[in-house]
N, C-alpha and C. Protein backbone atom coordinates (compact mmCIF):
# COMPACT_ATOMS: atom_id res chain seq x y z
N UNK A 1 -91.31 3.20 -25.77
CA UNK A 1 -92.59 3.47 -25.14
C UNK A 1 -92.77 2.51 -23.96
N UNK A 2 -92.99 2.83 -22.63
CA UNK A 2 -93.41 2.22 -21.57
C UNK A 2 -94.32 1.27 -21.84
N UNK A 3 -94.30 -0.03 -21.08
CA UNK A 3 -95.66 -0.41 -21.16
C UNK A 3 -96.78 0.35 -20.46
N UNK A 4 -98.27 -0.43 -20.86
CA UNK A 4 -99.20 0.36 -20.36
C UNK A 4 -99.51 -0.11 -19.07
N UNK A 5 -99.97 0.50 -18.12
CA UNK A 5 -100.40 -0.31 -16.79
C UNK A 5 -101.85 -0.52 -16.93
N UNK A 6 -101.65 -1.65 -16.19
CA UNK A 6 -103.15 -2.85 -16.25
C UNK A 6 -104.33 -1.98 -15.30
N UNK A 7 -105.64 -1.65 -15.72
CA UNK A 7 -106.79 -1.06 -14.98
C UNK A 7 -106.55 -0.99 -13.60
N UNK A 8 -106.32 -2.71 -13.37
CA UNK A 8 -106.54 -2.93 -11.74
C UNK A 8 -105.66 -2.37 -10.96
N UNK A 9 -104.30 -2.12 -11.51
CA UNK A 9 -103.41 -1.18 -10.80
C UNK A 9 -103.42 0.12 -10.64
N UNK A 10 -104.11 0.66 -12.05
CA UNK A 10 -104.60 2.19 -11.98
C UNK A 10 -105.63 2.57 -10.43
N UNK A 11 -106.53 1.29 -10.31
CA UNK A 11 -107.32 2.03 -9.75
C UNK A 11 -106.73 1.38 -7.85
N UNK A 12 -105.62 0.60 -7.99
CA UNK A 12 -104.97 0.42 -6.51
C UNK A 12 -104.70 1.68 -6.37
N UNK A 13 -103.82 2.12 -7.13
CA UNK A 13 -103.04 3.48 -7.45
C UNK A 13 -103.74 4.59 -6.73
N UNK A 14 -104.69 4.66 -7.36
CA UNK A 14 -105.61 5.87 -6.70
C UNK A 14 -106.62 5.95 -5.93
N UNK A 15 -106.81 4.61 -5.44
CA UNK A 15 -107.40 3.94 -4.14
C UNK A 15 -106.27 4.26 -2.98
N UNK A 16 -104.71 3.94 -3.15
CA UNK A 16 -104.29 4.74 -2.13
C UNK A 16 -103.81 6.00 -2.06
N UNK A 17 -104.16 6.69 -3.49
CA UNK A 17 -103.60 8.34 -3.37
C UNK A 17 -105.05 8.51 -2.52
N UNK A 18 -106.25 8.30 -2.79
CA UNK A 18 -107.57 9.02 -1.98
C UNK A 18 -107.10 8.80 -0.66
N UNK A 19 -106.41 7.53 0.03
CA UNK A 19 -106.16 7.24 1.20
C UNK A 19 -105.15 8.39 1.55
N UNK A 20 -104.66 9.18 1.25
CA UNK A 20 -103.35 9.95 1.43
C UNK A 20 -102.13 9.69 2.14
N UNK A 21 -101.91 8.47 1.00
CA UNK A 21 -100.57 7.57 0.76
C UNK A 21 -99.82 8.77 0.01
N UNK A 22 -98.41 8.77 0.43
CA UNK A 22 -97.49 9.69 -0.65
C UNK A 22 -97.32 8.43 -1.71
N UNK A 23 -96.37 9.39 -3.20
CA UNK A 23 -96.20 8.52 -3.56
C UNK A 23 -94.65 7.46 -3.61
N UNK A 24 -94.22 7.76 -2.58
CA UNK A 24 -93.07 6.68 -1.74
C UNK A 24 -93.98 5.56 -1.35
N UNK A 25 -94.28 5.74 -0.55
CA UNK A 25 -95.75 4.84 0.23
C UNK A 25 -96.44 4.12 -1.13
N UNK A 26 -97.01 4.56 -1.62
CA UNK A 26 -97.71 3.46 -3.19
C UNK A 26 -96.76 2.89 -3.53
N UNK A 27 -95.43 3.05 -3.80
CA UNK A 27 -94.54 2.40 -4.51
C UNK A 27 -93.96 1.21 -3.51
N UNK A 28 -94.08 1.27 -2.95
CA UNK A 28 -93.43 0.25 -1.88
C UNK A 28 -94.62 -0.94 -1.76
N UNK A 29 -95.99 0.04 -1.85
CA UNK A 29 -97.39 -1.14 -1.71
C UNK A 29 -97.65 -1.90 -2.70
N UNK A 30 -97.22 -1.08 -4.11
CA UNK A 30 -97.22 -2.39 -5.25
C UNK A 30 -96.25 -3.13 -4.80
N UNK A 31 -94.88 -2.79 -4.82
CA UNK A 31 -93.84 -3.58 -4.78
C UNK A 31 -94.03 -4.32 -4.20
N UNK A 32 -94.41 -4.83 -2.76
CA UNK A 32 -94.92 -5.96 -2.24
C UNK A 32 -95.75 -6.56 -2.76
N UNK A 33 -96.57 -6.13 -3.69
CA UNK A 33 -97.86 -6.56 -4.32
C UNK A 33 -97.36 -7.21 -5.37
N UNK A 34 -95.86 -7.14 -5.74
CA UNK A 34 -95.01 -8.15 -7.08
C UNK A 34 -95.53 -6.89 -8.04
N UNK A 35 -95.62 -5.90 -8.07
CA UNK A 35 -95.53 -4.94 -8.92
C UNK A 35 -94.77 -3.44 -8.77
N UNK A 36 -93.76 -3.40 -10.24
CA UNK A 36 -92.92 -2.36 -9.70
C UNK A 36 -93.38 -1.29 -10.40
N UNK A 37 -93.41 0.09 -10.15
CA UNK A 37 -93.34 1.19 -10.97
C UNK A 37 -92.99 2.14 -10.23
N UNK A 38 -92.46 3.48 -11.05
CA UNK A 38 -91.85 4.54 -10.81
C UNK A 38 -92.81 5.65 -10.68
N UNK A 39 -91.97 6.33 -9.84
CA UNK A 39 -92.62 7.73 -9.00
C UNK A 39 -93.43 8.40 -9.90
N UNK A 40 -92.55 8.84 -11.28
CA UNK A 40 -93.52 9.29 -12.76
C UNK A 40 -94.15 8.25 -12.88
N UNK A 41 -94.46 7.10 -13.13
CA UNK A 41 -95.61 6.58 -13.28
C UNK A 41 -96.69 6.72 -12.44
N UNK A 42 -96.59 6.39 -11.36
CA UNK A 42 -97.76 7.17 -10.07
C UNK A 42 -98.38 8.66 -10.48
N UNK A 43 -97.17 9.24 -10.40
CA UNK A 43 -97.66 10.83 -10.82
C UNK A 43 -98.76 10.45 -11.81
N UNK A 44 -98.10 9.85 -13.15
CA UNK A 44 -98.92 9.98 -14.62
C UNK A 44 -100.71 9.50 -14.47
N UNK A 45 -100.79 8.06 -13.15
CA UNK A 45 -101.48 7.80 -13.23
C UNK A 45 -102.82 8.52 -12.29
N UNK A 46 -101.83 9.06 -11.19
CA UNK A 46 -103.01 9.62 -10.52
C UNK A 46 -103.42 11.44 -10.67
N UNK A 47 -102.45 11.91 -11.31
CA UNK A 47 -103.07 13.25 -12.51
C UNK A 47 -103.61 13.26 -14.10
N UNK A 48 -102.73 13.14 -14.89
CA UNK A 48 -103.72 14.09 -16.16
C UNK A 48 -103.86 12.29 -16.84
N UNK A 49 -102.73 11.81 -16.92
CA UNK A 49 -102.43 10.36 -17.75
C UNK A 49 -103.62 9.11 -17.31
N UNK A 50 -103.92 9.07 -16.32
CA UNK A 50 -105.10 8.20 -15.83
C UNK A 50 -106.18 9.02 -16.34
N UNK A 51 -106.26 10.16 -16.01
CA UNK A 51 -107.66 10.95 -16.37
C UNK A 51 -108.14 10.52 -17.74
N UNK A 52 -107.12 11.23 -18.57
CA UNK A 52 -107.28 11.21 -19.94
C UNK A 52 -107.50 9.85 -19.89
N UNK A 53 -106.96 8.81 -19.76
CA UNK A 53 -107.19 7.53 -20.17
C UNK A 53 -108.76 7.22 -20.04
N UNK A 54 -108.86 7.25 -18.93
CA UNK A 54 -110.37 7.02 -18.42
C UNK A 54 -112.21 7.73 -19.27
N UNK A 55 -111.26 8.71 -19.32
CA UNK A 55 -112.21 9.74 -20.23
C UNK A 55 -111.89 9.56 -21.67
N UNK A 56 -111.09 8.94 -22.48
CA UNK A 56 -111.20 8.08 -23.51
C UNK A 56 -112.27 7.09 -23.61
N UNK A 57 -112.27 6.29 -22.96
CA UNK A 57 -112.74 4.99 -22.97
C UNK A 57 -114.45 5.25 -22.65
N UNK A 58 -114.68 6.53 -21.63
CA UNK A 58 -116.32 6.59 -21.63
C UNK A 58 -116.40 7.17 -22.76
N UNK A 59 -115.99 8.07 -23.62
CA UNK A 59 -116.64 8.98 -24.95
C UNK A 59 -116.84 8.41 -25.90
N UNK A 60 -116.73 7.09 -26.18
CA UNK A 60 -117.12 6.63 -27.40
C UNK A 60 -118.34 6.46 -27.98
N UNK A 61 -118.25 7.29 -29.20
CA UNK A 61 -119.66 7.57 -29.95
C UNK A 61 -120.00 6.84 -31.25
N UNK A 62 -120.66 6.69 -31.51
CA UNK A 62 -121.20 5.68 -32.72
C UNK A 62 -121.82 6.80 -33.78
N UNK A 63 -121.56 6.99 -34.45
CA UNK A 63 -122.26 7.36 -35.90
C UNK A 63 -122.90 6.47 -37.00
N UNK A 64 -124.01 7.02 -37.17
CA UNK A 64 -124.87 5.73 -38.55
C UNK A 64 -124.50 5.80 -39.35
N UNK A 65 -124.21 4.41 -40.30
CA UNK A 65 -123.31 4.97 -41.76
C UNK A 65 -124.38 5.24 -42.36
N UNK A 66 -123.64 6.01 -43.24
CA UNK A 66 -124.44 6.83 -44.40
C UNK A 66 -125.38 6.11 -45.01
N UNK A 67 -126.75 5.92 -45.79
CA UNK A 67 -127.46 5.43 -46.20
C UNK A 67 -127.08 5.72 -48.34
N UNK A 68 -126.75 4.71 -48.65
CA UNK A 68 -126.69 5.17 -49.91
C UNK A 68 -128.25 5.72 -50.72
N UNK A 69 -128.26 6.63 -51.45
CA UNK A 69 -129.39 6.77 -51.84
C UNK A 69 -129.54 7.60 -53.36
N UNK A 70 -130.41 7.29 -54.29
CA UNK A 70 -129.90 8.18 -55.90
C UNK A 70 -129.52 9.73 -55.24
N UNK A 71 -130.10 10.53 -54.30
CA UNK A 71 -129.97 11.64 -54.26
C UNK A 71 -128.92 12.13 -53.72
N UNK A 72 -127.74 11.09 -53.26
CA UNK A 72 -126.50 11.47 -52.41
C UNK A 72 -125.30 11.04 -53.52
N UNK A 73 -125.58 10.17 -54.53
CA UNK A 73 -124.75 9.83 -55.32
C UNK A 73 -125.13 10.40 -56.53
């Protein structure tokens, strides 16, 4: 399993896909930046794999625990 990439790169990432950087061009801008990753990783992060990630992390829902009570037990 890959490691995971760190937020702040996700959102370089797609700070220069909005700029309409290819993704040759991003890869070369981390790389100077002392960070390497691959063409599928770009892809992953600036289509479905960043999405989903992102939209994980807002949906989290809380449920009340159950209240014990004579009429449930």
């Amino acid at each position: 399993m890959p490691p995971k990439i760190n937020p702040f790169w996700e959102g370089y990432i797609n700070a220069l896909s909005e700029e309409k950087y290819s993704y040759s061009q991003i890869k070369k801008r981390c790389f100077s930046k002392g960070f390497s990753i691959s063409i599928k990783g770009i892809y992953n992060v600036i289509n479905s794999k960043g999405k989903s990630r992102s939209n994980i992390q807002n949906k989290k829902t809380e449920y009340p625990k159950p209240i014990r009570t004579k009429k449930l037990i």
